[in-house]
Structure formats: C-alpha cells, structure tokens
C-alpha atoms as a PDB file:
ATOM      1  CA  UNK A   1     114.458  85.823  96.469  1.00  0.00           C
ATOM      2  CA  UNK A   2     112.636  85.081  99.404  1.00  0.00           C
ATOM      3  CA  UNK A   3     113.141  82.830 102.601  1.00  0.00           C
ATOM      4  CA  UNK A   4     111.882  78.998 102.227  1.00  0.00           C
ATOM      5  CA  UNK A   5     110.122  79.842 105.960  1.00  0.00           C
ATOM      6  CA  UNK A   6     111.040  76.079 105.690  1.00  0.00           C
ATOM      7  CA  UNK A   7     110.602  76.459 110.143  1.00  0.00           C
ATOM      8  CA  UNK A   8     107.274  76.825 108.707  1.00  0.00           C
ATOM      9  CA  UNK A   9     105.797  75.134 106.215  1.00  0.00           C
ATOM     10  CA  UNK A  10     107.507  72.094 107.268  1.00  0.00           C
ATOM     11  CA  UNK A  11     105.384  71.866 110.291  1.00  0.00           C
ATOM     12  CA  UNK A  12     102.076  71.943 108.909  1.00  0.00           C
ATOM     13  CA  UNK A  13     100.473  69.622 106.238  1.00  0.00           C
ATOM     14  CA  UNK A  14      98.634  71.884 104.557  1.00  0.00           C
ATOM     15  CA  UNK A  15      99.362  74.558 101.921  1.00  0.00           C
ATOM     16  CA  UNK A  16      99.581  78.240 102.630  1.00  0.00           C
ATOM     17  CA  UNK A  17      96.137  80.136 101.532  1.00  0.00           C
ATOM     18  CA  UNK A  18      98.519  83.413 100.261  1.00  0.00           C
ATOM     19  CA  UNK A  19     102.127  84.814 101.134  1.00  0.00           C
ATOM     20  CA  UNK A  20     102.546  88.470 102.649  1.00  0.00           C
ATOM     21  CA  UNK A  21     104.881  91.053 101.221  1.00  0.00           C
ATOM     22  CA  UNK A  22     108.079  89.543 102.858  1.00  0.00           C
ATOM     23  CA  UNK A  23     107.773  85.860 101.296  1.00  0.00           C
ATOM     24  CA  UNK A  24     106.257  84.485 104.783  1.00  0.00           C
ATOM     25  CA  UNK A  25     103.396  81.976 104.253  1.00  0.00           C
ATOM     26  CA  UNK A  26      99.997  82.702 105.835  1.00  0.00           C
ATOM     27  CA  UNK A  27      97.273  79.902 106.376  1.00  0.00           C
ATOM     28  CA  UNK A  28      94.584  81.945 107.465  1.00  0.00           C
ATOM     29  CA  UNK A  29      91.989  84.014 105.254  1.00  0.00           C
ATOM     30  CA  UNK A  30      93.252  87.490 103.738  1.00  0.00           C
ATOM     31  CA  UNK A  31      92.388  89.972 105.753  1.00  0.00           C
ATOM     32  CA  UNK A  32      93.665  93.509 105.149  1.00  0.00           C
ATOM     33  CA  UNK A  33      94.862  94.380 108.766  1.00  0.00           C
ATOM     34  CA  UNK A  34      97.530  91.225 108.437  1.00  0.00           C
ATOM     35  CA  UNK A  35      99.359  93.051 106.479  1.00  0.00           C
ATOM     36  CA  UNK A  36     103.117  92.782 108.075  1.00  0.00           C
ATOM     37  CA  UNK A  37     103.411  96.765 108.211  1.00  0.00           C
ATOM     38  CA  UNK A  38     100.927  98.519 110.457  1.00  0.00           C
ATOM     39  CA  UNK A  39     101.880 101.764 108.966  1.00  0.00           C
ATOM     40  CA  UNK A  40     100.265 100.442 105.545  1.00  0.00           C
ATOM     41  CA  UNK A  41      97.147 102.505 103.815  1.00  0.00           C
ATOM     42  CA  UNK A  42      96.916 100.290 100.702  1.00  0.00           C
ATOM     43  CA  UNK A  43      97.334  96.416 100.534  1.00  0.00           C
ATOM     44  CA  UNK A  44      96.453  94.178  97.971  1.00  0.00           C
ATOM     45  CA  UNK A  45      96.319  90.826  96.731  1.00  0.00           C
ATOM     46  CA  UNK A  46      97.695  89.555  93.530  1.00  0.00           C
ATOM     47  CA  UNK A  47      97.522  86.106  91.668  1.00  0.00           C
ATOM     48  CA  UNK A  48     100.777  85.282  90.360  1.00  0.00           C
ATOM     49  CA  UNK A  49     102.847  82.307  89.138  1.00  0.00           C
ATOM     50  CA  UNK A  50     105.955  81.357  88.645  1.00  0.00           C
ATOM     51  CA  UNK A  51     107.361  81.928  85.547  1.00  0.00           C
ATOM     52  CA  UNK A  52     109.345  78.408  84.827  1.00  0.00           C
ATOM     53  CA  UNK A  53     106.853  75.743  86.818  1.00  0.00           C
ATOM     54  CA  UNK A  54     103.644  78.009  86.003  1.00  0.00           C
ATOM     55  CA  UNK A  55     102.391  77.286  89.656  1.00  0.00           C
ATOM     56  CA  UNK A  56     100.160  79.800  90.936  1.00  0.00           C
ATOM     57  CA  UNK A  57      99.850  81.829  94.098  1.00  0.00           C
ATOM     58  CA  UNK A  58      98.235  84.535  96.546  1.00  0.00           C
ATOM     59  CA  UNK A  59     100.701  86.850  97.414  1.00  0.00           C
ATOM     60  CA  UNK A  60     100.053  90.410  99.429  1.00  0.00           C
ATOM     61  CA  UNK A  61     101.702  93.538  98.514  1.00  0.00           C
ATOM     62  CA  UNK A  62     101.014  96.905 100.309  1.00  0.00           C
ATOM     63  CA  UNK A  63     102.301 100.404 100.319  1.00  0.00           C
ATOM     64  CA  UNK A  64     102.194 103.619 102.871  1.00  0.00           C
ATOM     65  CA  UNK A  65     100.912 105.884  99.460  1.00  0.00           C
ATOM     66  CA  UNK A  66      99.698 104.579  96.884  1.00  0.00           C
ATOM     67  CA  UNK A  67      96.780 104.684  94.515  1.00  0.00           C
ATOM     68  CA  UNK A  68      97.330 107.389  91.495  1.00  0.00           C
ATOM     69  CA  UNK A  69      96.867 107.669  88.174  1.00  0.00           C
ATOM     70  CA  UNK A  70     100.154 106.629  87.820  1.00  0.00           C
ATOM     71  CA  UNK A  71     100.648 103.673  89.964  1.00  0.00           C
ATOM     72  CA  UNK A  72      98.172 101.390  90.841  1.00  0.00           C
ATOM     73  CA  UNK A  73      98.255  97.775  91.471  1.00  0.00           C
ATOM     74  CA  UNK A  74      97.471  96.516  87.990  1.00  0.00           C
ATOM     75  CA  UNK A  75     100.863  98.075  86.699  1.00  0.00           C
ATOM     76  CA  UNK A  76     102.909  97.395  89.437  1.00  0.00           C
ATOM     77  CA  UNK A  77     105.132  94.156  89.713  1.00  0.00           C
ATOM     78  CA  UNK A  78     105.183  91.600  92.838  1.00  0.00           C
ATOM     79  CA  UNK A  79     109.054  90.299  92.089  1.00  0.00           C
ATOM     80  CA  UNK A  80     110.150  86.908  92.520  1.00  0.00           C
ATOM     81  CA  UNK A  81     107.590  84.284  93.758  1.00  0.00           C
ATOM     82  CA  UNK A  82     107.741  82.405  97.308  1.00  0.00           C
ATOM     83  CA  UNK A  83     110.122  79.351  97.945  1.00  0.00           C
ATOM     84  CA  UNK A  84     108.459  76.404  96.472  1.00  0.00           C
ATOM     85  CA  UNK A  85     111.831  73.849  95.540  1.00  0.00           C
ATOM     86  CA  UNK A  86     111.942  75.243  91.209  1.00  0.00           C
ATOM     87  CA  UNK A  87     114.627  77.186  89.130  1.00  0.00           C
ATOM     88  CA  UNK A  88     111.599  79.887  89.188  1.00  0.00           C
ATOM     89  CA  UNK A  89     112.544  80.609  93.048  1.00  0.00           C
ATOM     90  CA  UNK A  90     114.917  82.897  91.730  1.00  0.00           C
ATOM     91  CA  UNK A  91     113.153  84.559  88.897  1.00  0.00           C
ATOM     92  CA  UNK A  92     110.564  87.225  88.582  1.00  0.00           C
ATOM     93  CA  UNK A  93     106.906  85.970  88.182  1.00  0.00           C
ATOM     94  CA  UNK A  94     103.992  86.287  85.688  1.00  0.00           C
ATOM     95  CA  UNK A  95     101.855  89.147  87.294  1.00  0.00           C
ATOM     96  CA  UNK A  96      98.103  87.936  86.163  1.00  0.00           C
ATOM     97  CA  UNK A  97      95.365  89.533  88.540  1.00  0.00           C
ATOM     98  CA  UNK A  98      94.889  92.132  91.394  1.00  0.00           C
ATOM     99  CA  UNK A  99      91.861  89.934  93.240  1.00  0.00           C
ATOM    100  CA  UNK A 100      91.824  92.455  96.159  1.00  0.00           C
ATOM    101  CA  UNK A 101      92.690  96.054  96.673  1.00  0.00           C
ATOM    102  CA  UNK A 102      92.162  97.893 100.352  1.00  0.00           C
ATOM    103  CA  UNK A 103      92.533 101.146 101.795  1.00  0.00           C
ATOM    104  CA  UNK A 104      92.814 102.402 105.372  1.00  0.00           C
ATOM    105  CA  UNK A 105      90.358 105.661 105.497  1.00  0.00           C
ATOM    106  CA  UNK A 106      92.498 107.904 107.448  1.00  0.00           C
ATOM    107  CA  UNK A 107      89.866 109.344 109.276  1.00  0.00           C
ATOM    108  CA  UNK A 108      87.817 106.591 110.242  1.00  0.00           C
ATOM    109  CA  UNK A 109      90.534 103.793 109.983  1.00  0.00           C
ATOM    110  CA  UNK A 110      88.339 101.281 108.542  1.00  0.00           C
ATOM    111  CA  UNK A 111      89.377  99.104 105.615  1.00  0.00           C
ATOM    112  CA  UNK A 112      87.382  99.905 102.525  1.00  0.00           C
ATOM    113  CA  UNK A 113      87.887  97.780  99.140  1.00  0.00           C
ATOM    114  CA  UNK A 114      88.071  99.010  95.518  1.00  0.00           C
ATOM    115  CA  UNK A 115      87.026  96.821  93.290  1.00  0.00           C
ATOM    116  CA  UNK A 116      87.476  99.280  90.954  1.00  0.00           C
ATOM    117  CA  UNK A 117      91.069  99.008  90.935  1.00  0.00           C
ATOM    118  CA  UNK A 118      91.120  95.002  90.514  1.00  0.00           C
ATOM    119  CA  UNK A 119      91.267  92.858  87.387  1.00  0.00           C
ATOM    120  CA  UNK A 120      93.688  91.412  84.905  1.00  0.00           C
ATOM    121  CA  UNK A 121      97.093  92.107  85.180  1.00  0.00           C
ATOM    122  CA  UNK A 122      98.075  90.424  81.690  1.00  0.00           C
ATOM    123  CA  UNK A 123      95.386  92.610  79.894  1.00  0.00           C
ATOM    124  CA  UNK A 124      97.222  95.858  80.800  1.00  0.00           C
ATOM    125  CA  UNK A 125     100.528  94.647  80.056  1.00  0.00           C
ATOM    126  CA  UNK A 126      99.110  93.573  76.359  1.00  0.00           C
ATOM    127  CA  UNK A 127      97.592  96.722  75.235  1.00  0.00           C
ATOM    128  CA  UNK A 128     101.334  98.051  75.872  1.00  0.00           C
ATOM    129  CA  UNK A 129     100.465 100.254  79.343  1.00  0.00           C
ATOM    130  CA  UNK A 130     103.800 101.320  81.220  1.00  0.00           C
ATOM    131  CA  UNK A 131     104.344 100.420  84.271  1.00  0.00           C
ATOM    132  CA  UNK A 132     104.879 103.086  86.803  1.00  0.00           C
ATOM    133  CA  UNK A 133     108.199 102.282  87.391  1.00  0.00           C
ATOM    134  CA  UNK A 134     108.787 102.354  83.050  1.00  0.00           C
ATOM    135  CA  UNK A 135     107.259 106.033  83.489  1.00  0.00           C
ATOM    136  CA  UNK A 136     109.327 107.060  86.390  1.00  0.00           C
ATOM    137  CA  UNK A 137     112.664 105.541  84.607  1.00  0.00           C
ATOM    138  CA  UNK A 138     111.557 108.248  81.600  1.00  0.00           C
ATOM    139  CA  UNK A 139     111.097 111.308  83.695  1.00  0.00           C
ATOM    140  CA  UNK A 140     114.578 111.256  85.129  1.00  0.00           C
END
C-alpha cells in the first residue's frame, strides 16, 4: 500500500497525469529521466486499475536490469494501486497495458523506446503465459 501523498494532492485541483514507482503523484508529462531512481536503465509505463472501483491509472515502474526473455514488462505485476479513498487501496490491481517502455543506452545515455515490448497486459495473462516471477518460483 502506498502513501495518500495527501501533502500533495490536496493542494492542487487537478488530477495527477501518472504515479511513479513509489505511489507519489506526478502532474507533469512522462518523461523517462523522472524516474525516482537515477540508477534506472529500464522504465515503463503501465495502465492499470483498481481491482474493486475499476478506476484507471498511469503508473511508472522501472528496474536497474531488465528486459529478457524472461521478464519483460507485459508479465510483470505493478502491485497495489495509488491512494484514491476505495477498499481497492489495499489490494493488488488489474495489470491491462504497458503504453511505454524505455531504455538508457549505456554508452550514449540517451533514452530509446521499444515499442516492441508494449501492448496488452490482459492478452498475455489469457493465453496462460507465466509471469516471471511464476517461472522463478518453479526453478527453485
């Protein structure tokens, strides 16, 4: 469960555009590089919603390594979705889209997207893909 950031969102009128990694509402445009951990080389952005109110949200998620065969955003899972005053505060969400995925070339530093690695979430999960954390669980 995240903060409510209610210090926040109380202050200004209107709704946060997506949430970072940590819960914290952002009001600007997504942009790779605000990713809250500078030491990140792959950030995304899912669509979620909450799985008791249905409401829907931009949420960021990011990693150091990421990006293999194995794990990728589409089978990955964001966890509970940000404060928003329903029972679903406390309960995982409905993954349903990767909308962006970014990487930080090493060499040059520069942000480069993959849309290759975006789409439906809900279509892997129906044709019965694991998850990489369901295929880690089954190689201990």
């Amino acid at each position: 469960m995240h903060d409510s950031y209610i210090d926040i969102t109380s202050r200004i009128a209107e709704d946060p555009m997506w949430w970072d990694a940590n819960g914290t509402p952002r009001y600007g445009e997504f942009i790779p590089h605000r990713c809250p951990n500078i030491y990140a080389h792959w950030v995304w952005l899912y669509r979620i919603a909450c799985q008791s109110c249905g409401k829907e949200f931009e949420v960021e998620e990011h990693d150091v390594w990421f990006a293999t065969e194995r794990a990728t955003p589409k089978n990955s899972h964001y966890g509970d979705p940000p404060i928003h005053g329903c029972t679903g505060d406390t309960m995982n969400c409905d993954d349903l889209e990767v909308l962006e995925v970014w990487n930080q070339e090493s060499k040059s530093w520069e942000w480069v997207r993959h849309p290759e690695l975006e789409g439906s979430m809900t279509e892997s999960w129906n044709k019965g893909e694991k998850t990489s954390e369901q295929e880690w669980k089954e190689d201990d």
